[in-house]
N, C-alpha and C. Protein backbone atom coordinates (compact mmCIF):
# COMPACT_ATOMS: atom_id res chain seq x y z
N UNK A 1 0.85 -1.18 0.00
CA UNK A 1 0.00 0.00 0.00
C UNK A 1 0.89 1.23 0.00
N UNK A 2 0.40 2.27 -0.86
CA UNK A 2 1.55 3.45 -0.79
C UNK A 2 0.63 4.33 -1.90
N UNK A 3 0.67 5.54 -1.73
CA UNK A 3 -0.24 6.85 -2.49
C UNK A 3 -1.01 6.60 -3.48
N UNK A 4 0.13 5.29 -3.98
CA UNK A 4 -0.82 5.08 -5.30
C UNK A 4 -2.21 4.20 -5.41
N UNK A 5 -2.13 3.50 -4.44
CA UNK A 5 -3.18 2.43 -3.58
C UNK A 5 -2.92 0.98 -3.26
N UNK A 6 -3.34 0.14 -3.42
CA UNK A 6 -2.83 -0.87 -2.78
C UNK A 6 -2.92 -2.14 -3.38
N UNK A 7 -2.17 -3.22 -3.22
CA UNK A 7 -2.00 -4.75 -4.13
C UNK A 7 -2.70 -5.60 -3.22
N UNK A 8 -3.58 -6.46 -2.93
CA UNK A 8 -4.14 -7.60 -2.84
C UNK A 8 -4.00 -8.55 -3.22
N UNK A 9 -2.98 -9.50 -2.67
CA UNK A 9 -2.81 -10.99 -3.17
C UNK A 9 -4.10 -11.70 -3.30
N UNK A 10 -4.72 -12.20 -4.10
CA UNK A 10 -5.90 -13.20 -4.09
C UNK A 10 -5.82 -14.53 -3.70
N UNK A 11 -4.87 -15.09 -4.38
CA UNK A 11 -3.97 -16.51 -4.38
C UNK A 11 -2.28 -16.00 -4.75
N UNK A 12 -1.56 -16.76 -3.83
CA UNK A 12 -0.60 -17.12 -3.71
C UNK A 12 0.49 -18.56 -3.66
N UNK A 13 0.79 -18.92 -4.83
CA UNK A 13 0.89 -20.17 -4.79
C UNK A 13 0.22 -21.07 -4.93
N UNK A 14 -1.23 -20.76 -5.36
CA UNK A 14 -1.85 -21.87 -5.14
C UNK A 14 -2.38 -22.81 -6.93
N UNK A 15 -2.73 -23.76 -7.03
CA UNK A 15 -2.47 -24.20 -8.60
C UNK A 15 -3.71 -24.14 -8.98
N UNK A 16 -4.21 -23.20 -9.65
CA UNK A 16 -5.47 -22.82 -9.99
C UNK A 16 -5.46 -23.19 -11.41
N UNK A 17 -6.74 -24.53 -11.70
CA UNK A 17 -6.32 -24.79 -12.83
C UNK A 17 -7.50 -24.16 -14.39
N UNK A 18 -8.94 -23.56 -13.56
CA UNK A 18 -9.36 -23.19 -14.66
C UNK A 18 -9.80 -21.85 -13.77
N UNK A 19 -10.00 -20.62 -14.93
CA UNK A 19 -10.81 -19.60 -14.23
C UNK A 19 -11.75 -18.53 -15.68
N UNK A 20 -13.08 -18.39 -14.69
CA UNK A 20 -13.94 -18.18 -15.74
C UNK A 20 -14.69 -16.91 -15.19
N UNK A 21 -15.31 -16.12 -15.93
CA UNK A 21 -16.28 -14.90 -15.55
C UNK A 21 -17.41 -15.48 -15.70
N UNK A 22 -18.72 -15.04 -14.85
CA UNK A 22 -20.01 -15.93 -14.68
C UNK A 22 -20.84 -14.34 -14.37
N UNK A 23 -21.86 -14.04 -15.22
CA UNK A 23 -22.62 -12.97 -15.26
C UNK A 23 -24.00 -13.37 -15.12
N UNK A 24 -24.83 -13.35 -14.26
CA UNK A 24 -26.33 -13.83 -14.05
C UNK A 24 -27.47 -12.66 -14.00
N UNK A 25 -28.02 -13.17 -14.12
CA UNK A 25 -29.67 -11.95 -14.38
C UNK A 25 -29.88 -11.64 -12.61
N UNK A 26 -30.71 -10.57 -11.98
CA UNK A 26 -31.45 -11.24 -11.27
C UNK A 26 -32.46 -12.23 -10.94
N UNK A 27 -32.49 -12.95 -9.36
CA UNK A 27 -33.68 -14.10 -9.34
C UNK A 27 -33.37 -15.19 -9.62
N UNK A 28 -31.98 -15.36 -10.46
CA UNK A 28 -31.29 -16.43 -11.20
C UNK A 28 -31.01 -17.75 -10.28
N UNK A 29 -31.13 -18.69 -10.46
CA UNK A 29 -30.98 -19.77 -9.11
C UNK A 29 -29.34 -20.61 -9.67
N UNK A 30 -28.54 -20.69 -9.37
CA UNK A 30 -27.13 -21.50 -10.01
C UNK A 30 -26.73 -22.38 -8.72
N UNK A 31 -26.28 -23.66 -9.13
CA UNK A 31 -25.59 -24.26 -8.53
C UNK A 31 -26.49 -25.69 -8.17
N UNK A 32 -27.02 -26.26 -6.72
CA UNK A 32 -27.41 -27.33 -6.17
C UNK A 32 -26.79 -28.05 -6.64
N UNK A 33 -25.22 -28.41 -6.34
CA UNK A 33 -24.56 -29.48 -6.79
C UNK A 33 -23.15 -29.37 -6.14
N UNK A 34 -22.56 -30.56 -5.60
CA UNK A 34 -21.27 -30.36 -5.13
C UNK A 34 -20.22 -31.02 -6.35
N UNK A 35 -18.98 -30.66 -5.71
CA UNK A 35 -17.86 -31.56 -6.40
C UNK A 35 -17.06 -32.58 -5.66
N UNK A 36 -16.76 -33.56 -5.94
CA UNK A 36 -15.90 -34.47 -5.10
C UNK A 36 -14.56 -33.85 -5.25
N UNK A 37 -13.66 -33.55 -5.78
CA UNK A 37 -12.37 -33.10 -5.74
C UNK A 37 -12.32 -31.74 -5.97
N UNK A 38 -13.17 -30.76 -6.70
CA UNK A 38 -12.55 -30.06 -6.97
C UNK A 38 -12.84 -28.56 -5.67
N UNK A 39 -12.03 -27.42 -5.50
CA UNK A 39 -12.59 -26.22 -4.94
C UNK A 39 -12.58 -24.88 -5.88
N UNK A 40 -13.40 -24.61 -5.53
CA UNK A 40 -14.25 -23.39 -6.58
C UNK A 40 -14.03 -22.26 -5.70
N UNK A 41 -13.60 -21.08 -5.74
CA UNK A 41 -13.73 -20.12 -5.42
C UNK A 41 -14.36 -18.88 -6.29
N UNK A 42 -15.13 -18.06 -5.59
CA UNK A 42 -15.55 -16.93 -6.57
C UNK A 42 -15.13 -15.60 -5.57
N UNK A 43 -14.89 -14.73 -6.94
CA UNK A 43 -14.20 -13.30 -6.25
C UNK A 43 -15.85 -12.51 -7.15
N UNK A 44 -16.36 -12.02 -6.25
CA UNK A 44 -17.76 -10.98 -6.24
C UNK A 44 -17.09 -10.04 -7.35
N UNK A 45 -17.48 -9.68 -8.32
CA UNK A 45 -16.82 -8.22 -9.17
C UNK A 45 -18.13 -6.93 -9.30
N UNK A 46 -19.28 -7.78 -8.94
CA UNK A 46 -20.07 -6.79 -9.65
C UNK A 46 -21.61 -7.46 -8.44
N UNK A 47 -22.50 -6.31 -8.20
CA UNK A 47 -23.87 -6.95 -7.42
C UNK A 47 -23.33 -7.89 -6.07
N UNK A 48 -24.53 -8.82 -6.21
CA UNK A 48 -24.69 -9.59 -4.76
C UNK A 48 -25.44 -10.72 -4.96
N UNK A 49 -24.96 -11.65 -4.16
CA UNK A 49 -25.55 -13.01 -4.34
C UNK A 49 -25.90 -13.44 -3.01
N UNK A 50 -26.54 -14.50 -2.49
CA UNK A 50 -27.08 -15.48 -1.36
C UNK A 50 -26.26 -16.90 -1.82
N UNK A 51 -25.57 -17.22 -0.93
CA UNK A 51 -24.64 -18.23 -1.14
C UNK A 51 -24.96 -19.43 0.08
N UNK A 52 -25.79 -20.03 -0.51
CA UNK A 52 -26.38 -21.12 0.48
C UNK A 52 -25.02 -22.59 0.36
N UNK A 53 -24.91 -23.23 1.25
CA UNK A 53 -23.96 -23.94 1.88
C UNK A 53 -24.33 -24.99 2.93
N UNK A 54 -23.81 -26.46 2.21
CA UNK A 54 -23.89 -27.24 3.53
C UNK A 54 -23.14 -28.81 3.31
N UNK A 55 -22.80 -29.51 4.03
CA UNK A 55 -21.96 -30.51 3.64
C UNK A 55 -22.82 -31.38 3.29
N UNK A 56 -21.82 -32.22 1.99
CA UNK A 56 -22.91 -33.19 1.52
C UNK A 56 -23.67 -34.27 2.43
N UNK A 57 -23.18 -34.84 3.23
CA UNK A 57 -23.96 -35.64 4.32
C UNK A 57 -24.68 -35.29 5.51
N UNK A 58 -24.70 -33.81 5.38
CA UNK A 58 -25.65 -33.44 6.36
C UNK A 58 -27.01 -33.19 6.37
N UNK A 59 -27.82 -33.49 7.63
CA UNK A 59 -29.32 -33.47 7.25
C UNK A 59 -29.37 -32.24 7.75
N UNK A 60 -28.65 -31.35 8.42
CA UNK A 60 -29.35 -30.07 8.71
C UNK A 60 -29.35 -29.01 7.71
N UNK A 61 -30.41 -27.81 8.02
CA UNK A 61 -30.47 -26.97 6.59
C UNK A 61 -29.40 -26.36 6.13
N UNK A 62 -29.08 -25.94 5.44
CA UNK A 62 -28.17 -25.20 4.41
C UNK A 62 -28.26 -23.77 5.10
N UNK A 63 -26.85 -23.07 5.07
CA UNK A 63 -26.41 -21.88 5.51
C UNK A 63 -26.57 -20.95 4.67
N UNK A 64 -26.68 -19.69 4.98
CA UNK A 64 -26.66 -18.75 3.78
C UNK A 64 -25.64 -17.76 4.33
N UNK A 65 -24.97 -17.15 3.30
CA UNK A 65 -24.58 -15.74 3.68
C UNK A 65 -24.40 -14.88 2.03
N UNK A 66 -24.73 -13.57 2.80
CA UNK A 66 -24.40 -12.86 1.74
C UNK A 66 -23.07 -12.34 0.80
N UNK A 67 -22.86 -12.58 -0.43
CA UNK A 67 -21.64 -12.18 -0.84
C UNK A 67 -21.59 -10.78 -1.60
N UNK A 68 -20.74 -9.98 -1.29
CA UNK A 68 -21.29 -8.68 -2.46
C UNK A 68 -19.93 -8.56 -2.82
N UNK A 69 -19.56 -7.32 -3.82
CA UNK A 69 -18.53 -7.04 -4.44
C UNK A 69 -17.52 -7.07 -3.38
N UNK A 70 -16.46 -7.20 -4.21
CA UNK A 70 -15.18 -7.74 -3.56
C UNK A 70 -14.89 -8.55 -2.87
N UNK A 71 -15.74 -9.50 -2.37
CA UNK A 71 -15.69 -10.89 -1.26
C UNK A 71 -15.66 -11.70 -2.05
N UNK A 72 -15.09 -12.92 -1.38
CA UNK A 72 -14.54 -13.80 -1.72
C UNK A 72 -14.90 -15.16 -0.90
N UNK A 73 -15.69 -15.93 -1.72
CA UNK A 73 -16.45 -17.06 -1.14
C UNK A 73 -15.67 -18.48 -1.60
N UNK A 74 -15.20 -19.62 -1.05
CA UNK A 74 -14.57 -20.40 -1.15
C UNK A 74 -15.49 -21.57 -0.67
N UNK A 75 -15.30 -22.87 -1.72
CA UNK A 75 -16.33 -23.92 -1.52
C UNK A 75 -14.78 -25.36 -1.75
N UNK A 76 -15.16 -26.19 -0.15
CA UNK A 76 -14.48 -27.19 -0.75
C UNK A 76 -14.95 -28.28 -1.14
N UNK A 77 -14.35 -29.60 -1.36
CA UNK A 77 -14.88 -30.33 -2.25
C UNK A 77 -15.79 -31.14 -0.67
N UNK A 78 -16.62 -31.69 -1.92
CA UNK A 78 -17.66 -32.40 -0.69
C UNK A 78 -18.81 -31.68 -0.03
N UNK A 79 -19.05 -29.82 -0.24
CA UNK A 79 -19.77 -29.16 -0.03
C UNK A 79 -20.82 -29.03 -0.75
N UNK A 80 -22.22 -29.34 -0.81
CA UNK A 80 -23.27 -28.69 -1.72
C UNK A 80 -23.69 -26.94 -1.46
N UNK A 81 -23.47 -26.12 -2.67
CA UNK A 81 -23.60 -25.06 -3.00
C UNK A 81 -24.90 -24.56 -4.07
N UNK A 82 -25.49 -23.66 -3.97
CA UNK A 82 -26.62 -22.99 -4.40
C UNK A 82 -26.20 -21.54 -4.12
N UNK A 83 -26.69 -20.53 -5.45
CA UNK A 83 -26.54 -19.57 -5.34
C UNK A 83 -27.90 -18.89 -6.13
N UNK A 84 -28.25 -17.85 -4.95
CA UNK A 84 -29.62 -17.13 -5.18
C UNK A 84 -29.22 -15.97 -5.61
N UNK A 85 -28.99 -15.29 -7.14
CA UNK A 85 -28.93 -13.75 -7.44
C UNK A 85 -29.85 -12.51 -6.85
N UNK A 86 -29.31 -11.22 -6.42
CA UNK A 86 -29.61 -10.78 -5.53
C UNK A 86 -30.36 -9.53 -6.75
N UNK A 87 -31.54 -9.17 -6.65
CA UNK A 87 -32.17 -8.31 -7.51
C UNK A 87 -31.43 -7.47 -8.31
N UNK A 88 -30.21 -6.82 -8.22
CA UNK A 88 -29.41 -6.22 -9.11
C UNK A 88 -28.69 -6.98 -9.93
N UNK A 89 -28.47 -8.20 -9.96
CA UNK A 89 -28.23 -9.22 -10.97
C UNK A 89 -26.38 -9.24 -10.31
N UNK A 90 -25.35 -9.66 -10.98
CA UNK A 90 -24.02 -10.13 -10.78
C UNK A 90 -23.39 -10.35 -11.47
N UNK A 91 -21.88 -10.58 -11.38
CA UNK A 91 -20.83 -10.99 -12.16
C UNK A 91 -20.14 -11.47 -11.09
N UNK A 92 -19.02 -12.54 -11.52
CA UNK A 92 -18.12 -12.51 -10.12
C UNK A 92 -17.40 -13.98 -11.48
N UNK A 93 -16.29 -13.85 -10.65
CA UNK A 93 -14.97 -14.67 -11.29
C UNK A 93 -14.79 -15.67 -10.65
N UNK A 94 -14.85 -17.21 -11.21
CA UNK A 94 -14.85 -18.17 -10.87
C UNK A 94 -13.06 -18.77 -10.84
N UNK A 95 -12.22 -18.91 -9.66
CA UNK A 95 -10.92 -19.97 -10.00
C UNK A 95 -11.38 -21.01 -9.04
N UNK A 96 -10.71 -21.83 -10.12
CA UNK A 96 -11.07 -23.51 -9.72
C UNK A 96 -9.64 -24.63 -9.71
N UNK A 97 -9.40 -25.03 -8.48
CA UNK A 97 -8.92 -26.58 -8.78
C UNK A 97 -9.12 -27.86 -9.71
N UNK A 98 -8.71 -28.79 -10.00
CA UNK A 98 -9.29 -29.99 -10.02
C UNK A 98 -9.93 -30.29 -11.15
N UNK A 99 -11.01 -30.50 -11.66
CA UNK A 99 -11.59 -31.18 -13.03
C UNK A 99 -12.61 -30.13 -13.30
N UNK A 100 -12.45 -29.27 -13.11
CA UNK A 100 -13.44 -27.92 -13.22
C UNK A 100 -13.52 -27.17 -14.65
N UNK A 101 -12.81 -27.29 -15.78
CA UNK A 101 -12.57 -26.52 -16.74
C UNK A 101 -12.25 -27.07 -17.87
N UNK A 102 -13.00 -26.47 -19.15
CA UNK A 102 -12.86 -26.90 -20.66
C UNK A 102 -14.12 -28.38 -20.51
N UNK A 103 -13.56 -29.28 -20.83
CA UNK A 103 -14.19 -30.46 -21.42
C UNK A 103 -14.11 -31.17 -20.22
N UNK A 104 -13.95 -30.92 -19.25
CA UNK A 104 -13.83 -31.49 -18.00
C UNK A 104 -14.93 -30.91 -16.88
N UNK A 105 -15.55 -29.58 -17.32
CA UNK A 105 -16.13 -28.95 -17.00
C UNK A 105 -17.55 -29.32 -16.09
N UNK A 106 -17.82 -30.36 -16.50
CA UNK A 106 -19.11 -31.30 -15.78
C UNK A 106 -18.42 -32.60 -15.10
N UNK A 107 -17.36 -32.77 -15.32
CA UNK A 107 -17.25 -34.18 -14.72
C UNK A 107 -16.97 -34.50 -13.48
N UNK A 108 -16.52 -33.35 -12.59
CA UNK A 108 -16.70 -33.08 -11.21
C UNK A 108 -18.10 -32.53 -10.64
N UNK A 109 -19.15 -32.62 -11.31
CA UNK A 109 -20.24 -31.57 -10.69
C UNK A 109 -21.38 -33.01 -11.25
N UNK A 110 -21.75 -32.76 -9.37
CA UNK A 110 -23.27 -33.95 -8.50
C UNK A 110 -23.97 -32.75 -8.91
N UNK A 111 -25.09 -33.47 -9.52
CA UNK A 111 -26.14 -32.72 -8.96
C UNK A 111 -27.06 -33.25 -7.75
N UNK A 112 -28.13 -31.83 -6.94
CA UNK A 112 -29.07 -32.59 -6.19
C UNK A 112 -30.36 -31.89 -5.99
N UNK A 113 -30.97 -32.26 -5.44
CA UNK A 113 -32.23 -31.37 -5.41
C UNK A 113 -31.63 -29.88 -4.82
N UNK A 114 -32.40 -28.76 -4.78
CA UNK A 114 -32.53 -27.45 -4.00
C UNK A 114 -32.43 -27.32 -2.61
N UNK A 115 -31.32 -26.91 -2.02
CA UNK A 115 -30.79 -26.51 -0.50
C UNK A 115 -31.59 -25.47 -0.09
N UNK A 116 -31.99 -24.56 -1.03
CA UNK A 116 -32.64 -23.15 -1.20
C UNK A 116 -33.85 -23.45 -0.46
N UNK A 117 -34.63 -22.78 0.54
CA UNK A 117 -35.98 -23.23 1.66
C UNK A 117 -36.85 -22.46 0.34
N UNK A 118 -37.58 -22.39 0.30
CA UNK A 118 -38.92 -21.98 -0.87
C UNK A 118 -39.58 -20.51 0.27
C-alpha cells in the first residue's frame, strides 16, 4: 500500500487450474450441486448473491450468507452449494482446482435437489 493504492494478493501459490467470468440476471438460481475433488472459489466483481452452503452428508439446513462485491467465497470439495442472485443481478470470477474446466467442466459436478428453503 503506498499513495498510489494498494496490491491484494488473491492466491498465492496456489495451482489454480481453470478460471472463468459468470454474469447472471437477477432471481437467477445457479448451482445445487457439489464436487468431489474439486474447490471453486468466486471473487464478487459486480452486485450480490445469497450463497447457500452445507456438507454433503448433512441433514441439517443449508447456511446462507451474503456475498457482495469484492468478497470472496470459497467452496471445498464435498460441499453442496446454491446460489440465489440478488435483484441487481451479478458478475463474479470463478478460480477452480481440479476437473473444473474446458471439457472437463461437468465431470466433477453432483447434482441434487434445492438446498434453497422456498
Amino acid at each position: 500500500s503506498d499513495a498510489r493504492g494498494t496490491i491484494n494478493d488473491i492466491f498465492f501459490n496456489e495451482n489454480i487450474h481453470h478460471v472463468n467470468i459468470i454474469k447472471s440476471t437477477p432471481g437467477a438460481i445457479r448451482g445445487n450441486h457439489y464436487h468431489k475433488e474439486s474447490i471453486q472459489h468466486m471473487l464478487m466483481t459486480k452486485g450480490s448473491l445469497e450463497y447457500w452452503y452445507k456438507p454433503v452428508d448433512s441433514k441439517e439446513p443449508a447456511v446462507m450468507v451474503v456475498a457482495h462485491e469484492g468478497d470472496l467465497v470459497s467452496t471445498p470439495p464435498n460441499e453442496i452449494h446454491a446460489l440465489r442472485i440478488c435483484p441487481e443481478g451479478n458478475e463474479f470470477i470463478t478460480f477452480a482446482t481440479g476437473k473444473r474446466g474446458g471439457q472437463n467442466y461437468e465431470s466433477d459436478t453432483f447434482r441434487v435437489d434445492s438446498i434453497i428453503p422456498e
